[in-house]
C-alpha atoms as a PDB file:
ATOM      1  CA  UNK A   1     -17.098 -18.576  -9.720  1.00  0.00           C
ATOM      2  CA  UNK A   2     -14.237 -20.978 -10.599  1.00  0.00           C
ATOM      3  CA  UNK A   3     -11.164 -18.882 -11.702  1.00  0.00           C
ATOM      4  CA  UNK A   4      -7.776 -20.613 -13.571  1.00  0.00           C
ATOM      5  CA  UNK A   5      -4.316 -19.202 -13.165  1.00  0.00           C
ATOM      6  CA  UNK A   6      -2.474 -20.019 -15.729  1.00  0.00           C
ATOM      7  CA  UNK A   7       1.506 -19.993 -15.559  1.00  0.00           C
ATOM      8  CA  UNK A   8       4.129 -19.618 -18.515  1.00  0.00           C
ATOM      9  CA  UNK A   9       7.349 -19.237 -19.478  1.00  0.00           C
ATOM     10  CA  UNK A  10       9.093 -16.135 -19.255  1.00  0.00           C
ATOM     11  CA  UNK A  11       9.926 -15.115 -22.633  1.00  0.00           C
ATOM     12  CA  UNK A  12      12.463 -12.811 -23.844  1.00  0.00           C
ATOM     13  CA  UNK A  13       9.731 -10.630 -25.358  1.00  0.00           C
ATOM     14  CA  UNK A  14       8.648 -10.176 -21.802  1.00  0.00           C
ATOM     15  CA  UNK A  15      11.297  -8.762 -20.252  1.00  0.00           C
ATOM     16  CA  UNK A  16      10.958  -5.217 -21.126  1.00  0.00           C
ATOM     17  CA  UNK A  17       7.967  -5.392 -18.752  1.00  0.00           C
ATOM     18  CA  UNK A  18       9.370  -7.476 -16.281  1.00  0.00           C
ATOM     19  CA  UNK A  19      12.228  -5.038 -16.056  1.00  0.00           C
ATOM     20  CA  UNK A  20       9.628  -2.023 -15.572  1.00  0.00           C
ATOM     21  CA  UNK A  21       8.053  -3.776 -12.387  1.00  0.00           C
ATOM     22  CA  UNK A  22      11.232  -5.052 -11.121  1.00  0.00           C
ATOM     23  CA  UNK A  23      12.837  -1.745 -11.119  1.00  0.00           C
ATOM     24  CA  UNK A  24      10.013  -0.421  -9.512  1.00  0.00           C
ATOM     25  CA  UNK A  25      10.552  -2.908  -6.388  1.00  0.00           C
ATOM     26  CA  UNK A  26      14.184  -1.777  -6.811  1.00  0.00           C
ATOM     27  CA  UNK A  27      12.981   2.148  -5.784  1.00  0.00           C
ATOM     28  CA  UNK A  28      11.106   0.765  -2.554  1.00  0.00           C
ATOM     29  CA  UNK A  29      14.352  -0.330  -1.353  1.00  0.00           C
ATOM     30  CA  UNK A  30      12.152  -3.779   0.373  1.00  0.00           C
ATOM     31  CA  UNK A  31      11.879  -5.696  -2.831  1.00  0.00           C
ATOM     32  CA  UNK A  32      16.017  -6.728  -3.440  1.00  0.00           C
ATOM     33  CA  UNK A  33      19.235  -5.817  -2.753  1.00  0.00           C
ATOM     34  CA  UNK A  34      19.701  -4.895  -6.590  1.00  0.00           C
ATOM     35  CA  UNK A  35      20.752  -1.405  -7.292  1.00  0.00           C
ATOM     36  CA  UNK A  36      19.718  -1.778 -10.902  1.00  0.00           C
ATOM     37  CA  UNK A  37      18.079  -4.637 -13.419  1.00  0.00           C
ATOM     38  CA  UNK A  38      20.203  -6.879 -14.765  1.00  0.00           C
ATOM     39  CA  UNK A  39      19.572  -7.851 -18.576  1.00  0.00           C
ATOM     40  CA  UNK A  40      17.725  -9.499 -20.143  1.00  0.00           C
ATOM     41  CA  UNK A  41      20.989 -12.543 -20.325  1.00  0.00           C
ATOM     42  CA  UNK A  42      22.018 -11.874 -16.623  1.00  0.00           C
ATOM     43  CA  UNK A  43      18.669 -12.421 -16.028  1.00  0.00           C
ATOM     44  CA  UNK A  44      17.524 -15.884 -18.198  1.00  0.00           C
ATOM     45  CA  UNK A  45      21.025 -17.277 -17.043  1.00  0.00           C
ATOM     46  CA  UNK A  46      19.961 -17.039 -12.990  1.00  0.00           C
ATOM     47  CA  UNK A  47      16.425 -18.106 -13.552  1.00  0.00           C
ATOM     48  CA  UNK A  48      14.994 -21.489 -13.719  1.00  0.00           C
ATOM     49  CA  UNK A  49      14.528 -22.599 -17.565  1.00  0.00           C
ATOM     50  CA  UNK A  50      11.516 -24.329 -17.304  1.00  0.00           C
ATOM     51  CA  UNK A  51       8.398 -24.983 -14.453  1.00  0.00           C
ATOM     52  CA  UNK A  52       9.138 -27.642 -12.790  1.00  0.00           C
ATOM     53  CA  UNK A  53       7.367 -30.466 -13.813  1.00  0.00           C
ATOM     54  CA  UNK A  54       6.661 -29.932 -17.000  1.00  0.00           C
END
């Protein structure tokens, strides 16, 4: 069975998920060096834009 991963944009709509799992790898302690999530701008502004090559 042929299965398709399909990749998007992250949206600001998404983040309030996003933020839930990334604060979770926060509370490991192996996942960053981040004490807390950054917002929703902090975060958009150090992230690539786009997928490259698109």
């Amino acid at each position: 069975m042929e299965k398709t991963i399909v990749i998007e944009n992250m949206l600001a709509s998404d983040w309030e998920q996003v933020r839930h799992i990334y604060v979770e790898g926060i509370h490991t302690g192996n996942a960053t060096f981040d004490t807390e999530a950054p917002s929703w701008q902090e975060w958009d502004q150090n992230h690539l834009s786009r997928l490259n090559g698109q």
